[in-house]
N, C-alpha and C. Protein backbone atom coordinates (compact mmCIF):
# COMPACT_ATOMS: atom_id res chain seq x y z
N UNK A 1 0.85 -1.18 0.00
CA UNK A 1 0.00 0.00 0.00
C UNK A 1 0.89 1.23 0.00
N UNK A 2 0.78 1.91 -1.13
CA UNK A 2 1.61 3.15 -1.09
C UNK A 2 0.82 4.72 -0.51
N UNK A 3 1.38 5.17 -0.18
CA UNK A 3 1.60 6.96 0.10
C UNK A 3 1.21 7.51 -0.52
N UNK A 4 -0.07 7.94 -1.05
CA UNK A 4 -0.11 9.07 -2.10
C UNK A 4 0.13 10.40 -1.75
N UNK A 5 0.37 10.80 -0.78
CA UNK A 5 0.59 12.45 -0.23
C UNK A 5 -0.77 12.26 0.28
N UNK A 6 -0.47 14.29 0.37
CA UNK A 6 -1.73 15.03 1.45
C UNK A 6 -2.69 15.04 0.43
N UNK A 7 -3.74 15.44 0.19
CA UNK A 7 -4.81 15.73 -0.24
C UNK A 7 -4.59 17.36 -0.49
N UNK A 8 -4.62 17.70 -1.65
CA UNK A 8 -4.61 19.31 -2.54
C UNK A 8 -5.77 19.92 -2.35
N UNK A 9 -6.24 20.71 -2.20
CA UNK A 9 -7.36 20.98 -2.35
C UNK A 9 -7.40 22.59 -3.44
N UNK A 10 -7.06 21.88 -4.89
CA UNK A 10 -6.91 22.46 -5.91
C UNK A 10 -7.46 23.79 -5.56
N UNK A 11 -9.19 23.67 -5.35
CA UNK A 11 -9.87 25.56 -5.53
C UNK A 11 -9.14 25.88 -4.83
N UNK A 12 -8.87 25.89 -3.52
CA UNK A 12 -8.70 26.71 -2.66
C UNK A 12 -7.25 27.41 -2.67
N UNK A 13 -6.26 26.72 -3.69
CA UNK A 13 -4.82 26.55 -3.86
C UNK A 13 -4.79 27.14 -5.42
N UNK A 14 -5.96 27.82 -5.77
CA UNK A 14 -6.21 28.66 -7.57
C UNK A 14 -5.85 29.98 -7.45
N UNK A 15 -6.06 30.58 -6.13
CA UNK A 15 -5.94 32.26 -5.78
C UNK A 15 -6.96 32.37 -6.85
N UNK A 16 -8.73 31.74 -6.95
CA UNK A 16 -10.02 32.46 -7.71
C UNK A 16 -10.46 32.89 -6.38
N UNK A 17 -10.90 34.46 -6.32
CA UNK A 17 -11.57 35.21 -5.15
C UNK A 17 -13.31 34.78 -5.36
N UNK A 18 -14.30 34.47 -4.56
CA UNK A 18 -15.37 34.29 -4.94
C UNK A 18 -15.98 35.34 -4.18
N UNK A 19 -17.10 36.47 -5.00
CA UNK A 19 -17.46 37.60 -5.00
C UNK A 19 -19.08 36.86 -4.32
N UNK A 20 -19.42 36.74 -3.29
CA UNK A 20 -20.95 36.53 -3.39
C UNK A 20 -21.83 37.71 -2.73
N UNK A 21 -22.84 37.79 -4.11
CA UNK A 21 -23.51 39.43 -3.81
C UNK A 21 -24.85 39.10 -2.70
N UNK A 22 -24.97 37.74 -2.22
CA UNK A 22 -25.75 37.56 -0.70
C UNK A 22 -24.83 38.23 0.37
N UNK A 23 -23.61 38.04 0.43
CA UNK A 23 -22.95 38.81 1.17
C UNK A 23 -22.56 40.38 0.96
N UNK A 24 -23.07 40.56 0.59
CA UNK A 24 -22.68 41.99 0.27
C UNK A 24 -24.30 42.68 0.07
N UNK A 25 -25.22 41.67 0.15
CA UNK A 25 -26.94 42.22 0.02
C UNK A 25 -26.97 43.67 0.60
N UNK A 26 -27.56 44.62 0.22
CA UNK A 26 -27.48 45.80 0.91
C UNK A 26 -28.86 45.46 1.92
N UNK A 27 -28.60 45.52 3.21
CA UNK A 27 -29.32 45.45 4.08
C UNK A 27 -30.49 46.83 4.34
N UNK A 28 -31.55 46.01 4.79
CA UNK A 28 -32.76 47.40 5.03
C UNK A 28 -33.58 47.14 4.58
N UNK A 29 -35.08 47.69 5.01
CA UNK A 29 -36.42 47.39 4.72
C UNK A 29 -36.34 47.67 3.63
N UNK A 30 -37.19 47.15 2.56
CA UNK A 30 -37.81 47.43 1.48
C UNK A 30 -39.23 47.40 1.32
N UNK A 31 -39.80 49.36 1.07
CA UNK A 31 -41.14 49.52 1.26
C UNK A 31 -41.78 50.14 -0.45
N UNK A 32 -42.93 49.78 -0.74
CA UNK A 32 -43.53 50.38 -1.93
C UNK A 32 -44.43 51.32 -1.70
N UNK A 33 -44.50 52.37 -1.62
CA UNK A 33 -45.23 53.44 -0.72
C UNK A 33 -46.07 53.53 -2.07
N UNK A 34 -47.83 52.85 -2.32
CA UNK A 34 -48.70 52.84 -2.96
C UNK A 34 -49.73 54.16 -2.91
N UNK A 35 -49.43 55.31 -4.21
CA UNK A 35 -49.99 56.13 -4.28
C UNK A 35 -52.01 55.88 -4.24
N UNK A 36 -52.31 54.47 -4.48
CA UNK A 36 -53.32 54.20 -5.00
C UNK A 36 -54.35 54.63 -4.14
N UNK A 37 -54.03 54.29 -2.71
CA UNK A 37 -54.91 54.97 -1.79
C UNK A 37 -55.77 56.00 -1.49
N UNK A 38 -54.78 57.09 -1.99
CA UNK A 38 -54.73 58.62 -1.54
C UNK A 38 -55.79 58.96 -3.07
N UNK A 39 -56.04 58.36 -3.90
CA UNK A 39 -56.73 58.62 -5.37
C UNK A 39 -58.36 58.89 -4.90
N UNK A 40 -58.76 59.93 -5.52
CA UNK A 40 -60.36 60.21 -5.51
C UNK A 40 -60.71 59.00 -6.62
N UNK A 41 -61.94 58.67 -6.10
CA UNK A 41 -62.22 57.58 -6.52
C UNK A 41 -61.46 56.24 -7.12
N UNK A 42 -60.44 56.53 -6.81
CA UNK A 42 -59.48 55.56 -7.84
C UNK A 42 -59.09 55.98 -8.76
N UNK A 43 -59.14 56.89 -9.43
CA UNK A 43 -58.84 56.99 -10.61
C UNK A 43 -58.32 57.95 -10.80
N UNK A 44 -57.90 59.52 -9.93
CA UNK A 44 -57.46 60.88 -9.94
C UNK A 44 -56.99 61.22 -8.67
N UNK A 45 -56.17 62.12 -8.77
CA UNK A 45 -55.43 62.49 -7.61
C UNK A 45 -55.90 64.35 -7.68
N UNK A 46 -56.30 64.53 -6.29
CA UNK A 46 -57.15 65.55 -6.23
C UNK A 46 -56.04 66.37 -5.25
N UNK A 47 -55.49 67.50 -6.37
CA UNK A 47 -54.08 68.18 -5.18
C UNK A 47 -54.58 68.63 -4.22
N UNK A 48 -55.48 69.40 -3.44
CA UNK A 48 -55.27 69.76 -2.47
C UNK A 48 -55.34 68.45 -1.09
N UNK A 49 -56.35 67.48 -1.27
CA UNK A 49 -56.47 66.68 -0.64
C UNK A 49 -55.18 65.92 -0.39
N UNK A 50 -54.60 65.87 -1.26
CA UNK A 50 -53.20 65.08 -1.60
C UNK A 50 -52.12 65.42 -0.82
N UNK A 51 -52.21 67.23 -0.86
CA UNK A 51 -50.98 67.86 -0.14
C UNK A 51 -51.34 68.20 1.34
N UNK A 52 -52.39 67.70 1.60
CA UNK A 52 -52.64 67.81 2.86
C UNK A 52 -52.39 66.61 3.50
N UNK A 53 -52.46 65.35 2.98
CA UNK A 53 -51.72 63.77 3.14
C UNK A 53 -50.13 64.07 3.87
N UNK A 54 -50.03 64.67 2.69
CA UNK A 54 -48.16 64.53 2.63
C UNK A 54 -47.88 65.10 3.36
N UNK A 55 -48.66 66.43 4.00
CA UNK A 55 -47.76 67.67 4.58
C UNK A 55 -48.00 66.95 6.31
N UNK A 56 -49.25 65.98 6.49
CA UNK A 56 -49.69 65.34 7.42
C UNK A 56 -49.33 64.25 8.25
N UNK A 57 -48.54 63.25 7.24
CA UNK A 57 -48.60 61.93 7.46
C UNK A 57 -46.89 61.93 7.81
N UNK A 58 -46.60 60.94 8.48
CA UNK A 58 -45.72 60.45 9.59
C UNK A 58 -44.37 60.00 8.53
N UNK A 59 -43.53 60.98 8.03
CA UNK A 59 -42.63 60.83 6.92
C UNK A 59 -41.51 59.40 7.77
N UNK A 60 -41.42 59.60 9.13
CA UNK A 60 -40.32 59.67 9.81
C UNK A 60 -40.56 57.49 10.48
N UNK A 61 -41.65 57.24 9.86
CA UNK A 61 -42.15 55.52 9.74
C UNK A 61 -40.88 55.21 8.85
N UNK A 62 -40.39 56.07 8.12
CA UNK A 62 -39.79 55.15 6.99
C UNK A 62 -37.89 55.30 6.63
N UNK A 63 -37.63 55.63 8.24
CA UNK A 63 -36.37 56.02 8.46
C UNK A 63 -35.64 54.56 8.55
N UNK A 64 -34.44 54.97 7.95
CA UNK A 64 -33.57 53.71 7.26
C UNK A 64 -34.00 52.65 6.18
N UNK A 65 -35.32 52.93 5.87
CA UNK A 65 -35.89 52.12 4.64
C UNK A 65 -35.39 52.48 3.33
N UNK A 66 -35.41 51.15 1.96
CA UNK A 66 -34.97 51.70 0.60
C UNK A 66 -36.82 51.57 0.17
N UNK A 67 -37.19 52.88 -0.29
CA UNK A 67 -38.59 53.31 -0.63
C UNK A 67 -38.74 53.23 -1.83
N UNK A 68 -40.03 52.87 -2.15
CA UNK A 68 -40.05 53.09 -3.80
C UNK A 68 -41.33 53.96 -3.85
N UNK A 69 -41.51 54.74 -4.61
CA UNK A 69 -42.75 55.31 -5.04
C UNK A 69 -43.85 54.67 -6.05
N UNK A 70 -44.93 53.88 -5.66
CA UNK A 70 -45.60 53.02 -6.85
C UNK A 70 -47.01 53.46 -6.87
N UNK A 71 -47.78 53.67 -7.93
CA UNK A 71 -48.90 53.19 -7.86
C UNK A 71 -49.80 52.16 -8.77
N UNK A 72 -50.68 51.29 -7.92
CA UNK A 72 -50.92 49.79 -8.16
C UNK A 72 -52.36 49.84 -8.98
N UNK A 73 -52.70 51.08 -9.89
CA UNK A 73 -54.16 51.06 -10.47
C UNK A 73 -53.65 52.01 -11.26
N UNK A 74 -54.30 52.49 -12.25
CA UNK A 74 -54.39 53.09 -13.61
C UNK A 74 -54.85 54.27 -13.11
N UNK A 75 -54.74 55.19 -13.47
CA UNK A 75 -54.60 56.74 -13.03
C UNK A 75 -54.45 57.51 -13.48
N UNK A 76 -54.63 58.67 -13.44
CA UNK A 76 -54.23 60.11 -13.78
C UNK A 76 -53.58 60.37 -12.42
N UNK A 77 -52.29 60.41 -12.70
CA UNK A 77 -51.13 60.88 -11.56
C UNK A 77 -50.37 61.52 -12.14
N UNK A 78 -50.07 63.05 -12.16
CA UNK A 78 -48.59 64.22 -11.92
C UNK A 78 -47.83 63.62 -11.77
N UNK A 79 -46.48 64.09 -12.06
CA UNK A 79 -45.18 63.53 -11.92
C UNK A 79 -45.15 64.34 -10.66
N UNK A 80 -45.81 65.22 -10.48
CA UNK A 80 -44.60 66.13 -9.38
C UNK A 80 -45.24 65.60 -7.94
N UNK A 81 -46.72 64.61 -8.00
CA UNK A 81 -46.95 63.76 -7.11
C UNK A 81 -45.80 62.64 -6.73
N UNK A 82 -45.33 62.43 -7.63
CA UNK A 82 -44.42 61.05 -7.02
C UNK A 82 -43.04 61.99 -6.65
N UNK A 83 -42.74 63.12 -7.05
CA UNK A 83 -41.94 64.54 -6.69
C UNK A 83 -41.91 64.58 -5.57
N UNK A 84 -43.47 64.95 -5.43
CA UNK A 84 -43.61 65.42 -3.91
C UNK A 84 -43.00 64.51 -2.47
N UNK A 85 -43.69 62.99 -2.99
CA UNK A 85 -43.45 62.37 -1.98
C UNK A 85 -42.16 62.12 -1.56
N UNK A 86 -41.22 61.40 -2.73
CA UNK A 86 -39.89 61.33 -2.99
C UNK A 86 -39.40 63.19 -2.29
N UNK A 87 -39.52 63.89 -1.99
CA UNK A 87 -38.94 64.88 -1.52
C UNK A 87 -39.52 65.32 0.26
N UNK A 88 -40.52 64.34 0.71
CA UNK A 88 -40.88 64.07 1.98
C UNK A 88 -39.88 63.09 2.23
N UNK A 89 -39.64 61.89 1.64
CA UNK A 89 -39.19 60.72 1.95
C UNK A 89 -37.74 60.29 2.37
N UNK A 90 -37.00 61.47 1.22
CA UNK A 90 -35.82 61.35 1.70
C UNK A 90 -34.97 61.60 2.28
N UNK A 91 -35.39 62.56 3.50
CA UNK A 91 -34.63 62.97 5.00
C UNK A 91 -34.91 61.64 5.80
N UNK A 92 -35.72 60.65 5.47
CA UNK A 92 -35.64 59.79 6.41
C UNK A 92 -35.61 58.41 5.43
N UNK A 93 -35.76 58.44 4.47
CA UNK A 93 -35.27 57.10 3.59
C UNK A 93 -33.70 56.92 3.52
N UNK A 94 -33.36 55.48 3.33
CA UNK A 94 -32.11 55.24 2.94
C UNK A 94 -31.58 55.33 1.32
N UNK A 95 -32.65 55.36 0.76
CA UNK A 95 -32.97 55.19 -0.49
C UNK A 95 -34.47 55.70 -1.40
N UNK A 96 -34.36 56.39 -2.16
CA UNK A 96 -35.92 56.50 -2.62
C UNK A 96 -36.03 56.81 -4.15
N UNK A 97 -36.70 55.60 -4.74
CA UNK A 97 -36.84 55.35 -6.27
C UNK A 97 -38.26 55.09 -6.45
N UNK A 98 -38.39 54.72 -7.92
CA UNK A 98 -39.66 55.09 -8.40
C UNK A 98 -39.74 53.26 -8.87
N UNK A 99 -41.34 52.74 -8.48
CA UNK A 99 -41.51 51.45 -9.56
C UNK A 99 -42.18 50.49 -8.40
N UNK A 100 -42.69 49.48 -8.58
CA UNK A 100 -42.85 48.08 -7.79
C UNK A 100 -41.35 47.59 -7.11
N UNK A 101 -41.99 46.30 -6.10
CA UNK A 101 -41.09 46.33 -5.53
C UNK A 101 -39.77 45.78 -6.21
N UNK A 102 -39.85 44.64 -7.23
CA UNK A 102 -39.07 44.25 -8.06
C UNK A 102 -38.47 44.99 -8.68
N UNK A 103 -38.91 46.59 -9.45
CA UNK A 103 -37.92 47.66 -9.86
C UNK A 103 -37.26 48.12 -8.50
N UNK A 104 -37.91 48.09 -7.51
CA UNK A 104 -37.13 48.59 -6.04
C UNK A 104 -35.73 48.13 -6.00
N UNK A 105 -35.98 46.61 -6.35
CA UNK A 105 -34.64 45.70 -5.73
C UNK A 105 -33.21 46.03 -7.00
N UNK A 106 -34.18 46.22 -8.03
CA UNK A 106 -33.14 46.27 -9.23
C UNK A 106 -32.56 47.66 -8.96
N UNK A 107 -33.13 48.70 -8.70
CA UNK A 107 -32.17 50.05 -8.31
C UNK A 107 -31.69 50.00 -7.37
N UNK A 108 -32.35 49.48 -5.80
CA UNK A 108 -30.71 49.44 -4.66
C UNK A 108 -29.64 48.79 -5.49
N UNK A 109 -29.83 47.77 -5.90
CA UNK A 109 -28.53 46.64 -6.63
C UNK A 109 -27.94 47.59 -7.28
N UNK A 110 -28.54 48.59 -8.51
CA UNK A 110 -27.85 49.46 -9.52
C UNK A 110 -26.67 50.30 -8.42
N UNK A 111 -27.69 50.65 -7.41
CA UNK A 111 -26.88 51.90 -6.42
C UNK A 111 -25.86 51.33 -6.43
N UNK A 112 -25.33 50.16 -5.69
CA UNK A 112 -25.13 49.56 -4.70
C UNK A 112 -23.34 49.09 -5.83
N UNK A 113 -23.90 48.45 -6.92
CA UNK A 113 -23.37 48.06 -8.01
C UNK A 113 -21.98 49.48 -7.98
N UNK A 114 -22.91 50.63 -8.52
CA UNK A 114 -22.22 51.87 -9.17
C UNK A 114 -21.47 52.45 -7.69
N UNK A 115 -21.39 51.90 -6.86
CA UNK A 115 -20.87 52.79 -5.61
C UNK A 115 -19.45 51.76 -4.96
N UNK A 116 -19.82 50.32 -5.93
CA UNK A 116 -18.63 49.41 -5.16
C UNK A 116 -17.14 49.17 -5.67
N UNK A 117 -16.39 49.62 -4.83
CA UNK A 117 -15.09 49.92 -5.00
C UNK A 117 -13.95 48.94 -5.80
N UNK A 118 -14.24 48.50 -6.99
CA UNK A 118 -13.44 47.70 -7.86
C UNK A 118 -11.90 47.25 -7.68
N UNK A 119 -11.07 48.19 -6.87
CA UNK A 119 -9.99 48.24 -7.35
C UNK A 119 -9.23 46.86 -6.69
N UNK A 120 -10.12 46.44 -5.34
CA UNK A 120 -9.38 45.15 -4.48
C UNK A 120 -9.26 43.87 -5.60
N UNK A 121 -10.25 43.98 -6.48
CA UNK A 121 -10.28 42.45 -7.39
C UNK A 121 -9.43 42.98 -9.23
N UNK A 122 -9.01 44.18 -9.00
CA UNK A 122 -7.51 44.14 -9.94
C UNK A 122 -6.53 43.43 -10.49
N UNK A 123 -6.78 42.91 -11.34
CA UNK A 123 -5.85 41.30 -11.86
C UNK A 123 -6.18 40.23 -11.12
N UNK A 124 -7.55 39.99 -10.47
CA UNK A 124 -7.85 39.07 -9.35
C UNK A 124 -8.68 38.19 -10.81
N UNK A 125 -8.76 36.75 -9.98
CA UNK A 125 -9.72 35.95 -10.78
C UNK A 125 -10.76 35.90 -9.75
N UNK A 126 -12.02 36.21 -10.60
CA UNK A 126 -12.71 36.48 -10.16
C UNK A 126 -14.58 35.33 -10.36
N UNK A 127 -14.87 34.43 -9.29
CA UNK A 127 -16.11 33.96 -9.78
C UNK A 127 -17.25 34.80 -8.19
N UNK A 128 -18.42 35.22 -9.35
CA UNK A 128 -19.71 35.54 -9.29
C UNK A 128 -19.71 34.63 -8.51
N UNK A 129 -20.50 34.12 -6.69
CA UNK A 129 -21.52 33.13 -7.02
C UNK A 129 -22.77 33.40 -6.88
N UNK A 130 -23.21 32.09 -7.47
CA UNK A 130 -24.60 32.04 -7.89
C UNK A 130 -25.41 31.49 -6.82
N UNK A 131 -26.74 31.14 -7.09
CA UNK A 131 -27.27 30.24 -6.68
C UNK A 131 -27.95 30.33 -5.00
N UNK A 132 -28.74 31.41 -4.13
CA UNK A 132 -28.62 31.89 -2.79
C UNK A 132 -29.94 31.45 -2.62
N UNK A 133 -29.80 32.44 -1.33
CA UNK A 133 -31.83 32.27 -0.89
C UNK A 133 -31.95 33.32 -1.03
N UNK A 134 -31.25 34.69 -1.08
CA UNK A 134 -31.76 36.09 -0.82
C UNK A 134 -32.17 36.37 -3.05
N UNK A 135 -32.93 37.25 -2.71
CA UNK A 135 -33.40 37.93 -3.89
C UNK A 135 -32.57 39.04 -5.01
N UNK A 136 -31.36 38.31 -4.97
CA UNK A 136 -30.49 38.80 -5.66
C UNK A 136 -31.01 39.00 -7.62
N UNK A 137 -31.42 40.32 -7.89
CA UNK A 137 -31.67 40.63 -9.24
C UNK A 137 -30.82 40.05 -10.59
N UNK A 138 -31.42 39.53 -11.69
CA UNK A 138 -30.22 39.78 -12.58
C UNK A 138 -29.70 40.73 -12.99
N UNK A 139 -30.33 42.02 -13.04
CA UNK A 139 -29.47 43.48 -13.20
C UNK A 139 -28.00 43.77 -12.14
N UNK A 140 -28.25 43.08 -11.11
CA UNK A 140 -26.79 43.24 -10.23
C UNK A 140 -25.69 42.24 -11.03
N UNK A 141 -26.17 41.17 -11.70
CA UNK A 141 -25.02 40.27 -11.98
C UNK A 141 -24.49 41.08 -13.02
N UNK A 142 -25.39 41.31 -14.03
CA UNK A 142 -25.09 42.32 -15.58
C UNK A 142 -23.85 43.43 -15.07
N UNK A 143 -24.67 44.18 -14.28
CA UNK A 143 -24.10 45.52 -14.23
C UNK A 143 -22.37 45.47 -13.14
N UNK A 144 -22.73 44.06 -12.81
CA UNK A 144 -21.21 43.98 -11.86
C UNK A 144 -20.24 43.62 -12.62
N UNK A 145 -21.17 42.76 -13.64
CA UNK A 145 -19.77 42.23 -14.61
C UNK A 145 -19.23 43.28 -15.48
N UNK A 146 -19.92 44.16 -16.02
CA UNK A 146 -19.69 45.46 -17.05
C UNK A 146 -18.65 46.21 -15.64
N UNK A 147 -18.86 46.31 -15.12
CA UNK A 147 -17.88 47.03 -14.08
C UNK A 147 -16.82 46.41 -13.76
N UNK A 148 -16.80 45.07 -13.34
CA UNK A 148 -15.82 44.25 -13.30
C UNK A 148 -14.33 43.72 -14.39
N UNK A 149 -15.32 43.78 -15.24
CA UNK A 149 -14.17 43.38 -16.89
C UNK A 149 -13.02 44.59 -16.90
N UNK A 150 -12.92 45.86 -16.68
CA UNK A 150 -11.87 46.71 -17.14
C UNK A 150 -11.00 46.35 -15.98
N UNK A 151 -10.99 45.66 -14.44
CA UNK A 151 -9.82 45.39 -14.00
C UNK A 151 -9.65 43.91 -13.45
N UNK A 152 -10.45 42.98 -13.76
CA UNK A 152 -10.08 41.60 -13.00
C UNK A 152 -9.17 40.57 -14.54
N UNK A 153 -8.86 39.84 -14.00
CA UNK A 153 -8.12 39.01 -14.95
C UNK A 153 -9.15 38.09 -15.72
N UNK A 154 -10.02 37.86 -14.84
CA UNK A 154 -10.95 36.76 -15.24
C UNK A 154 -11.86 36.47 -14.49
N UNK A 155 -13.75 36.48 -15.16
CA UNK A 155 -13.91 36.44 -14.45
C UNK A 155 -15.22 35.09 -14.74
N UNK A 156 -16.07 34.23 -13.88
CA UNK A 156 -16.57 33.40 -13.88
C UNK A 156 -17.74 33.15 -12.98
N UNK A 157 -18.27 32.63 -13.14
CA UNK A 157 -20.14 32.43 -12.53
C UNK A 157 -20.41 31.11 -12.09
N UNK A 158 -20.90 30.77 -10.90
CA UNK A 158 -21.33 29.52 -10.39
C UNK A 158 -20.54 29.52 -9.06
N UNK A 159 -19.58 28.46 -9.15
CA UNK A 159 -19.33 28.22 -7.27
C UNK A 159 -17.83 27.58 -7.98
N UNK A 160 -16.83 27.88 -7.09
CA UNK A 160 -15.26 27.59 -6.99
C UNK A 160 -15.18 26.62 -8.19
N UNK A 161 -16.06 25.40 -7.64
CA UNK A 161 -15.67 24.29 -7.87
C UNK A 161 -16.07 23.83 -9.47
N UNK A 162 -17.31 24.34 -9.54
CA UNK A 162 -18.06 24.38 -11.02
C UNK A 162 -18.35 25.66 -11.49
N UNK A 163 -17.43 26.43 -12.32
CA UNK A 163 -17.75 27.54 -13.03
C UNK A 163 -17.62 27.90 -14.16
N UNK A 164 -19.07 28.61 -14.72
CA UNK A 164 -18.61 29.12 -16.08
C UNK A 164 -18.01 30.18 -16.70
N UNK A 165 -16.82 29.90 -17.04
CA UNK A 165 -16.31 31.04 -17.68
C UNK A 165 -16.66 32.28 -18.71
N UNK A 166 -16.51 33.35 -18.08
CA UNK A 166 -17.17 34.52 -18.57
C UNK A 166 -15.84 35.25 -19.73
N UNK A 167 -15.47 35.47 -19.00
CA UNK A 167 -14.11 36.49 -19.77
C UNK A 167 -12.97 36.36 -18.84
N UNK A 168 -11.81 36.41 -19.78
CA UNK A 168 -10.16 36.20 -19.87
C UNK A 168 -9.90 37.46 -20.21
N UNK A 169 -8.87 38.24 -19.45
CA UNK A 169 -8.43 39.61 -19.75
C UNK A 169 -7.02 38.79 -20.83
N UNK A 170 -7.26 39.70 -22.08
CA UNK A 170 -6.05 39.31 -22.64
C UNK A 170 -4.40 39.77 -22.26
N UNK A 171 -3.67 38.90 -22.73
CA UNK A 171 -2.16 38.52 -22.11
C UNK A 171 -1.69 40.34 -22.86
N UNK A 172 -0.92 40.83 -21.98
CA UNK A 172 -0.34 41.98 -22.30
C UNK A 172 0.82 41.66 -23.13
């Protein structure tokens, strides 16, 4: 019976950095503040009634939240209604965009994306992973990789062990 040695444990011995955007989830409520309510009959938004809502109602519920401005019925709604609120909202929002909650998640990610500091994964190989429980968008994977390509060496999607290769920075 021979010796084969220690046991390698190749990934871990690749220097590939694995980027996972569950860890990096930007933490915080996520609220859809539904104009639909506040609508005369459903169907119109009646300004004075409206600005007496806003100038009224408890801005300060929604401190540290990422907010979205939505409304969930067909309407005649002003822009400078979803203005208005979005300009109540954000002394005490963490965040405040316009859409359902699914456009919600895709703009923190955009924020979140456009604000993260590239330069540590610089000639790094680099795999995405995939595959979580949290509600990670595909607009965060898109927009990380377009950000990612001008400084990593390489970069790849899935988990250490099984990944698909995305892009190879070419040999200088």
């Amino acid at each position: 019976m021979s010796d084969t040695g220690p046991i390698i444990n190749k990934v871990a011995s690749s220097g590939i950095q694995t980027l996972d955007l569950e860890e990096l989830y930007p933490q915080g409520v996520r609220t859809v503040f539904d104009i639909a309510p506040l609508l005369w009959e459903g169907i119109a938004l009646k300004e004075k009634d409206f600005r007496t809502f806003v100038k009224d109602h408890d801005w300060a519920c929604y401190d540290g939240h990422f907010v979205s401005v939505h409304c969930t019925v067909d309407a005649i709604i002003p822009t400078w209604a979803f203005m208005l609120i979005a300009a109540h909202l954000q002394p005490h929002a963490q965040f405040v965009s316009q859409g359902d909650a699914e456009q919600l998640e895709r703009a923190v990610f955009t924020r979140f994306v456009q604000q993260l500091d590239v330069e540590p994964f610089r000639g790094a190989r680099i795999v995405l992973k995939g595959c979580g429980k949290l509600p990670v968008p595909l607009n965060a994977y898109v927009e990380l990789t377009a950000k990612l390509l001008p400084v990593v060496k390489s970069l790849m999607f899935g988990e250490p062990c099984s990944t698909v290769p995305l892009y190879k920075a070419p040999k200088p």
